[in-house]
Protein backbone atom coordinates (compact mmCIF):
# COMPACT_ATOMS: atom_id res chain seq x y z
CA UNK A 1 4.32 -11.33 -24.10
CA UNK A 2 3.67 -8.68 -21.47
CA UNK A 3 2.63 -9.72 -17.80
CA UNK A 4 0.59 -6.74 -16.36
CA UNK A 5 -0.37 -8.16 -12.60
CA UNK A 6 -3.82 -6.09 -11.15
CA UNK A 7 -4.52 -6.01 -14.92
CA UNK A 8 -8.23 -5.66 -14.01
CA UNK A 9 -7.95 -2.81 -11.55
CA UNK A 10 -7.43 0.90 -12.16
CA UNK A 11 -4.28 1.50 -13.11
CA UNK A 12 -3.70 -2.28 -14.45
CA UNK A 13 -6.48 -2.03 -17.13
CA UNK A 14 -5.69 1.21 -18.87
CA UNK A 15 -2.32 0.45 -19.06
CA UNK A 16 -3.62 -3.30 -20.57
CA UNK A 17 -5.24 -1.09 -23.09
CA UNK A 18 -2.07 1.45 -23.95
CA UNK A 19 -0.07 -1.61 -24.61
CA UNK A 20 -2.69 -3.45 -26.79
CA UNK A 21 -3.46 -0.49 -28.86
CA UNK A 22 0.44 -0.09 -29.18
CA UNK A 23 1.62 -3.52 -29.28
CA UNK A 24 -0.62 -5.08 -31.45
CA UNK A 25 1.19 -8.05 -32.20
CA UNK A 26 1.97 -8.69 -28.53
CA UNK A 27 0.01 -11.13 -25.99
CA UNK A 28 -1.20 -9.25 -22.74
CA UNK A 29 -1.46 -11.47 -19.85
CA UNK A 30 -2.89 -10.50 -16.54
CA UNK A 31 -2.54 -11.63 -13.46
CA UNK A 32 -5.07 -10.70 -11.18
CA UNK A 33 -8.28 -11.73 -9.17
CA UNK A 34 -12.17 -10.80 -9.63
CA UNK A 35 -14.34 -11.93 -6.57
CA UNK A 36 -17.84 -11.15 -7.03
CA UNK A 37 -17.53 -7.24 -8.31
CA UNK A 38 -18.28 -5.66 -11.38
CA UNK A 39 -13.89 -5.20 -11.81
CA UNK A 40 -14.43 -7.52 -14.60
CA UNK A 41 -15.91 -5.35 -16.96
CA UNK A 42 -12.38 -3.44 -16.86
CA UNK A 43 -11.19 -6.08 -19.39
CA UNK A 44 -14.50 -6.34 -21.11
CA UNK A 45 -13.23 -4.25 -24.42
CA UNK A 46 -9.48 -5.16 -24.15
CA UNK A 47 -7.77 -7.88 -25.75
CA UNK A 48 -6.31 -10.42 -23.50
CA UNK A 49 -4.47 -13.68 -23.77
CA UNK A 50 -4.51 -15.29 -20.71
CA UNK A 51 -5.92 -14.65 -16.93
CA UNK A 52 -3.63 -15.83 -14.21
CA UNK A 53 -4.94 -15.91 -10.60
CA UNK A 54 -2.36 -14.09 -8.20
CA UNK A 55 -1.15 -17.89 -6.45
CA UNK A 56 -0.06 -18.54 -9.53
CA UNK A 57 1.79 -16.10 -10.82
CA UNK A 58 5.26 -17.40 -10.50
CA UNK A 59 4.57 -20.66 -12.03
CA UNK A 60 3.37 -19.32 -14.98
CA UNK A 61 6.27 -16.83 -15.48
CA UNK A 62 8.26 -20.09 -15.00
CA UNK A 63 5.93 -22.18 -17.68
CA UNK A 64 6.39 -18.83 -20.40
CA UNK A 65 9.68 -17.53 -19.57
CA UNK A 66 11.04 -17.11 -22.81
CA UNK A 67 8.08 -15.34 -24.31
CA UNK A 68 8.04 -12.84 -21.45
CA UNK A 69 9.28 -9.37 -22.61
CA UNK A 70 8.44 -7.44 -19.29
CA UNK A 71 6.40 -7.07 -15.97
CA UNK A 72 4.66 -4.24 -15.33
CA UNK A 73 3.78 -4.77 -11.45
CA UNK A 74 0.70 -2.93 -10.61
CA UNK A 75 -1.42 -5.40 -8.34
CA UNK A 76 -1.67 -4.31 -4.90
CA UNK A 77 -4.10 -4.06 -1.98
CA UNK A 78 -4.42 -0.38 -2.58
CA UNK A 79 -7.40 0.82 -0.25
CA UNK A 80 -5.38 3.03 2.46
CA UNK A 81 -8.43 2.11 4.85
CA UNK A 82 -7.51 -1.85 4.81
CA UNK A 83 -6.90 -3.25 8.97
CA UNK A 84 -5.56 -6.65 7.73
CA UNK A 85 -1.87 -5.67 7.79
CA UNK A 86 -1.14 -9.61 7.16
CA UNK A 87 -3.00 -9.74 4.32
CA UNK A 88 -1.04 -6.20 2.61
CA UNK A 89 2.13 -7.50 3.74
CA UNK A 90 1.81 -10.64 2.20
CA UNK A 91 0.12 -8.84 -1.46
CA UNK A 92 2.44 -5.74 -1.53
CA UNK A 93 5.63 -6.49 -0.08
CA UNK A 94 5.87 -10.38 0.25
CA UNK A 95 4.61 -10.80 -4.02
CA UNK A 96 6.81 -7.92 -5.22
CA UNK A 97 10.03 -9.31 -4.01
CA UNK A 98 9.32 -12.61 -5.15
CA UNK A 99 8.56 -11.06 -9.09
CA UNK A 100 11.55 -9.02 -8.27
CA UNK A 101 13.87 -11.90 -7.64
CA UNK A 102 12.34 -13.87 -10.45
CA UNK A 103 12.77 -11.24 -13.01
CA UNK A 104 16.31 -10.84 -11.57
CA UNK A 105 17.50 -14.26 -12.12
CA UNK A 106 16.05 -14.65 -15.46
CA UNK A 107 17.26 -11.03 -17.24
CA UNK A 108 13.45 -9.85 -17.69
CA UNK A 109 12.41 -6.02 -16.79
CA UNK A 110 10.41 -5.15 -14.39
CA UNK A 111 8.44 -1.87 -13.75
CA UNK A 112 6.52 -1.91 -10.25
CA UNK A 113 3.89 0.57 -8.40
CA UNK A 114 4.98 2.07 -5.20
CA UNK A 115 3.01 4.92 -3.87
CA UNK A 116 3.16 8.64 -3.41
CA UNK A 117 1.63 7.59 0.30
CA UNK A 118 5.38 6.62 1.19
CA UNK A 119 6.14 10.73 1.44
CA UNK A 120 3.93 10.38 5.09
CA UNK A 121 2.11 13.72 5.72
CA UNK A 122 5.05 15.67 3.01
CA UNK A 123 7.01 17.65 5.67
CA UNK A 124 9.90 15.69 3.85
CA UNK A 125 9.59 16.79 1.12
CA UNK A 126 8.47 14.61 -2.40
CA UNK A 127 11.70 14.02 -4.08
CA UNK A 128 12.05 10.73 -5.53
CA UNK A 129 15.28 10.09 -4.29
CA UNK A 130 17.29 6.60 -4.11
CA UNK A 131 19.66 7.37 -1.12
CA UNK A 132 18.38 4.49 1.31
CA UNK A 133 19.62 7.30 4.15
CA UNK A 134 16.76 9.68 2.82
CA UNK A 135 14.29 7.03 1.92
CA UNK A 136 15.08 5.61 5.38
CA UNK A 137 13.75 8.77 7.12
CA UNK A 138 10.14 8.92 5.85
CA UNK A 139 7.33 7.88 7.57
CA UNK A 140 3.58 6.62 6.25
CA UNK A 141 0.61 7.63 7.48
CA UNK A 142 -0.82 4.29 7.32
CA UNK A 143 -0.07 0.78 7.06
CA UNK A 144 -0.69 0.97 2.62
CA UNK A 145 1.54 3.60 2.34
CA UNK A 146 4.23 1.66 5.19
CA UNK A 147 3.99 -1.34 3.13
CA UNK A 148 4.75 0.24 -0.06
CA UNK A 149 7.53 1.98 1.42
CA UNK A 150 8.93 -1.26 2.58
CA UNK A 151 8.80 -2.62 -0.65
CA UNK A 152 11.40 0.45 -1.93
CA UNK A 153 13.57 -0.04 0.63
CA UNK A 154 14.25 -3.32 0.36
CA UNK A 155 14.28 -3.44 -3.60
CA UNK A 156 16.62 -0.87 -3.55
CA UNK A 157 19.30 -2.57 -0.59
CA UNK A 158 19.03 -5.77 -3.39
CA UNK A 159 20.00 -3.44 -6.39
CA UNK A 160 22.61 -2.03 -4.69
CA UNK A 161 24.20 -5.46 -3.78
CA UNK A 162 23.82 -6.10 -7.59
CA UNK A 163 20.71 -8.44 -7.54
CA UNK A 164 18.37 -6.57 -9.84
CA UNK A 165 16.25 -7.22 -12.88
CA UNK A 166 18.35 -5.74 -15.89
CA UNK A 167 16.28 -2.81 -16.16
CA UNK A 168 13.64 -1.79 -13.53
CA UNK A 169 11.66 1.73 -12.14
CA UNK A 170 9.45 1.98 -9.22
CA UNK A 171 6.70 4.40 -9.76
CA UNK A 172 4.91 6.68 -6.89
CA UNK A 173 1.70 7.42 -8.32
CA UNK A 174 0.25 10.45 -6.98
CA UNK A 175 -3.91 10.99 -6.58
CA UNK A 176 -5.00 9.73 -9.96
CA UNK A 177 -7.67 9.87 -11.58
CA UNK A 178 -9.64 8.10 -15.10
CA UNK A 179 -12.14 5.52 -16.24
CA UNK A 180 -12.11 1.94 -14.99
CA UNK A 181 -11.99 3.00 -11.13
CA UNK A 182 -16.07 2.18 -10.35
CA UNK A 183 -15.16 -1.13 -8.42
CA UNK A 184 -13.15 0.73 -6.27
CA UNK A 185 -15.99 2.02 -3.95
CA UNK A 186 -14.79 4.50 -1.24
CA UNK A 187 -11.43 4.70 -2.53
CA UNK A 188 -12.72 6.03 -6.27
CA UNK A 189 -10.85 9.28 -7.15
CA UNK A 190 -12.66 12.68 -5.33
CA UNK A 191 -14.15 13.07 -9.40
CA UNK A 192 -15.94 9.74 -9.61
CA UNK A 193 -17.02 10.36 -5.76
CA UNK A 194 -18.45 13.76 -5.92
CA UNK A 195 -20.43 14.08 -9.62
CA UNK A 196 -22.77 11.75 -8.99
CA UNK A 197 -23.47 14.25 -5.25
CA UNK A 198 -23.25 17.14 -7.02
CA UNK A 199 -25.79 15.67 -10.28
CA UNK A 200 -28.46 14.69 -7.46
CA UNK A 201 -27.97 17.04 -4.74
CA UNK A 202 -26.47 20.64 -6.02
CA UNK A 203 -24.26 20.47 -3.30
CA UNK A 204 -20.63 19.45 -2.15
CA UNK A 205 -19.21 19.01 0.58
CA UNK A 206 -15.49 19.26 1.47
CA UNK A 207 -13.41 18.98 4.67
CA UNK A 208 -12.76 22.14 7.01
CA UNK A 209 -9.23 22.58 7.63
CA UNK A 210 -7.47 20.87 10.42
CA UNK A 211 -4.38 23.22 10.24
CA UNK A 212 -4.05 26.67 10.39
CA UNK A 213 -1.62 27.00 6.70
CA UNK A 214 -4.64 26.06 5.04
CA UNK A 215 -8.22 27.66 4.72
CA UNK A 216 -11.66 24.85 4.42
CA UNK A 217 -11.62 23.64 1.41
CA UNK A 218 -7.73 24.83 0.31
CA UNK A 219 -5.82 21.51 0.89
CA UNK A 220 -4.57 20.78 -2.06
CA UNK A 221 -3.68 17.46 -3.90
CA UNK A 222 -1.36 16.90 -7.35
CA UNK A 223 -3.98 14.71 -9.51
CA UNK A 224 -3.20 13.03 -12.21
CA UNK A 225 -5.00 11.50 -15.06
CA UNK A 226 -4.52 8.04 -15.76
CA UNK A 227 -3.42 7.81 -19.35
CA UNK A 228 -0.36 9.76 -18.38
CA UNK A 229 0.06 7.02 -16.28
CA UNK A 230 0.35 4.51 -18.65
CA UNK A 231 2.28 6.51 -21.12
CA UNK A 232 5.41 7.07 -18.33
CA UNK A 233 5.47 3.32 -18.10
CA UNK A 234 5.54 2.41 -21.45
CA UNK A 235 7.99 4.85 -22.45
CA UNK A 236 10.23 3.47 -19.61
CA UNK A 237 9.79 -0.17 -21.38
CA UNK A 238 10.70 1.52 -24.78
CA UNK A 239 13.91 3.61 -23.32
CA UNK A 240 16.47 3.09 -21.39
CA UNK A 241 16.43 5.26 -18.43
CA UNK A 242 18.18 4.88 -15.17
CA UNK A 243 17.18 1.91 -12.72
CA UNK A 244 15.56 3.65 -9.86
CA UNK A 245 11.94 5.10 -8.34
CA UNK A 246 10.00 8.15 -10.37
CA UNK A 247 7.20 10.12 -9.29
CA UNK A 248 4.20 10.05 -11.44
CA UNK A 249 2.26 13.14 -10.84
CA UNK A 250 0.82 16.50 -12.78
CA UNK A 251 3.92 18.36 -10.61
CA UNK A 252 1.00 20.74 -10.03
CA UNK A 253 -0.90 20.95 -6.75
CA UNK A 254 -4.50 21.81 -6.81
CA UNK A 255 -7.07 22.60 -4.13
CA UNK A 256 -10.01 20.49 -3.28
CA UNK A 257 -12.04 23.65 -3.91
CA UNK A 258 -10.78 23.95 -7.39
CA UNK A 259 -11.48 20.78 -7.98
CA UNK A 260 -15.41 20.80 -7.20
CA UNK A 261 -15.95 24.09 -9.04
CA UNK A 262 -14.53 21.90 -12.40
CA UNK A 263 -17.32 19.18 -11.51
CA UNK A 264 -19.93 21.60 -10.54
CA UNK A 265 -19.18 23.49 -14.33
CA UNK A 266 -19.14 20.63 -16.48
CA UNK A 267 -22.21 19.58 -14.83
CA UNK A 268 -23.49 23.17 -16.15
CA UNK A 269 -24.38 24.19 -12.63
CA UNK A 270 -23.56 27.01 -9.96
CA UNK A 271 -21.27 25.98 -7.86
CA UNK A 272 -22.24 25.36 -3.91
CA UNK A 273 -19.89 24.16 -1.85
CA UNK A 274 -20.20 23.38 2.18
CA UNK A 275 -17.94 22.63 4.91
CA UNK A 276 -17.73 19.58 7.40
CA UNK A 277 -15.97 18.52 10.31
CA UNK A 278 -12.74 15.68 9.16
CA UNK A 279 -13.92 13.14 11.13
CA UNK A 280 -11.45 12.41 13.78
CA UNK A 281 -10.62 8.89 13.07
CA UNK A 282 -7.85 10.12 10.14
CA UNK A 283 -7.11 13.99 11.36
CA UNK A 284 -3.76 12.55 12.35
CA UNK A 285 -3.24 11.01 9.20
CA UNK A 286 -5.05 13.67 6.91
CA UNK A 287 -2.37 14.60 3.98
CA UNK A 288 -2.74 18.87 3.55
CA UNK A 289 -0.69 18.79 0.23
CA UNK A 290 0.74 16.69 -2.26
CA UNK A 291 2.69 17.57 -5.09
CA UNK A 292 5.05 15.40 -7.54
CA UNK A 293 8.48 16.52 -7.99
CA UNK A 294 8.88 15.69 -11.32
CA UNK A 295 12.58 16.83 -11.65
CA UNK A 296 14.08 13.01 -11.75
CA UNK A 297 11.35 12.11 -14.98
CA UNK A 298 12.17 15.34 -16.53
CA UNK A 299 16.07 14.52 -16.10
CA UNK A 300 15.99 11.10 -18.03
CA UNK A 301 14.21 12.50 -21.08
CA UNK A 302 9.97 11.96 -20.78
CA UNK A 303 8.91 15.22 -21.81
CA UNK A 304 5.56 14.82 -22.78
CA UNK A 305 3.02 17.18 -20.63
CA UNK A 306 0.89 16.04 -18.31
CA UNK A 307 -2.74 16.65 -18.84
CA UNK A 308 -3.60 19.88 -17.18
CA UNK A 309 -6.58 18.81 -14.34
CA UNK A 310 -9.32 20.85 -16.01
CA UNK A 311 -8.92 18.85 -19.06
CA UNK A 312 -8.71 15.77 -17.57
CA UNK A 313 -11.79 16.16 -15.64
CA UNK A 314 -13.74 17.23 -18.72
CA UNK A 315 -12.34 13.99 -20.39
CA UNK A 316 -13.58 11.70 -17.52
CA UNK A 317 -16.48 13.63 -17.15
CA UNK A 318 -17.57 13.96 -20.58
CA UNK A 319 -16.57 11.14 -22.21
CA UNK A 320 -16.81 8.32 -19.45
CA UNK A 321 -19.07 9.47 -16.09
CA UNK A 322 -21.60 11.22 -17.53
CA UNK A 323 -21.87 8.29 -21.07
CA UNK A 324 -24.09 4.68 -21.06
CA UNK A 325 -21.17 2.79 -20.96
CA UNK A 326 -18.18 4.44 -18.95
CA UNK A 327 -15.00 1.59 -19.14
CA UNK A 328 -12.46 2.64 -21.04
């Protein structure tokens, strides 16, 4: 049995479907809630065995703990615009270290999300290091990215007093990208946002540039496609890598300029891009470039390739955002 908490969400439900497809014989539980969205139709073609609501979680790992092969971690109040900080403290930090501590005590893996939004606005650098002194030293832009970071820190402090599930990775997923995303309103992926603009309208319309390294338009992002995703995780289930956190990125950064010329040419049409003032409200907190140093994922042995972005968007494009029935 595999527990997969925010099963329903992004991230959660492809990775529900990689394990399905390659676990056949395997139950897939998730643990996640619905409220009155259309998230449900995430798990509409996958093959589930149970539904868990988030309260009660730990009593069911308790109820099935023998069956329970590994938790994959992925639920998470994950809009970087949330204002309840109680309510991300309590779902991000607060849930993780209770799972944590569970799957400690009772010898079962554990694989969690953290973010790339823990790297602040970058001048630090994106190495997915484990020195607490390093980790200690960045600062979030916001309180999604703070809480996620808080989360590391304090996982990390418990493995290195020797409280730790017996094998576990924290993931920093960078901007991705993929099918099952539509419930996510304005924090869908900059794809999903801007095709169905640029179908209706002919026109995009990007940020100017707040700082002077970077021209409108040329802030630049490392995007990754979501089945890339879900293959680092499952190949850290399948091998035994070093305990510790992993980026999950292309490695490659690309700007947001490149990005709309690949939506305005699958759509078939000319490119026409404008320019608009970043509203005020998150200049401060505005990230200029992200890229994934993939150096610590390279160094325990995953080797696959990422999908290059202008494949990936054709994928999502082609196959899912522009087709009747888009969930993966």
């Amino acid at each position: 049995m595999f527990i997969v908490t925010g099963g329903a969400g992004f991230i959660g439900s492809n990775l529900v479907k990689a394990l399905s497809d390659k676990f056949k014989e395997e139950k897939i539980v998730v643990i996640d809630s619905f409220g009155s969205d259309e998230k449900w139709q995430n798990l509409s073609k996958k093959a589930i065995w149970d539904l868990v609501t988030p309260d009660a979680a730990l009593s069911y790992l308790e109820n099935h703990e023998s069956q329970i092969k590994a938790v994959f971690h992925l639920g998470a109040i994950s809009s970087t615009m949330e204002s309840d900080v109680d309510l991300i403290i309590r779902t991000n930090f607060r849930l993780t270290v209770d799972l944590w501590s569970w799957c400690s005590t009772t010898n079962v893996p554990f694989f969690y999300a953290s973010s790339a939004a823990t790297y602040g606005d970058g001048s630090l650098g994106f190495s997915d290091t484990t020195s607490l002194d390093k980790l200690g030293k960045l600062r979030p832009l916001n309180a999604y990215g703070w809480s996620k970071h808080l989360t590391d820190l304090r996982l990390l402090s418990m493995a290195q007093e020797g409280f730790h599930p017996p094998r576990w990775a924290g993931f920093k997923f960078f901007n991705v990208y993929g099918p099952n995303e539509y419930h996510k309103e304005g924090q869908k992926s900059l794809i999903a946002t801007f095709l169905p603009i640029a179908k209706e309208k002919g026109i995009l319309s990007l940020f100017k540039s707040n700082h002077l390294d970077y021209q409108d338009g040329e802030q630049k992002r490392d995007f990754v496609w979501v089945g890339d995703c879900s293959d680092v995780l499952i190949w850290f289930y399948e091998n035994s890598a070093p305990n510790g956190l992993y980026n999950i990125g292309s490695g490659v950064a690309v700007s947001f300029n490149t990005l709309a010329q690949l939506i305005f040419e699958n759509l078939k049409q000319t490119p026409n891009i404008r320019y608009i003032h970043m509203p005020q409200s998150i200049s401060d907190k505005y990230q200029n470039f992200t890229q994934a140093d993939l150096s610590s994922l390279r160094k325990v042995g995953y080797t696959k390739e990422m999908t290059p972005l202008k494949e990936g968007v054709r994928l999502y494009i082609q196959d899912y955002l522009l087709t009747q029935d888009p969930y993966r």
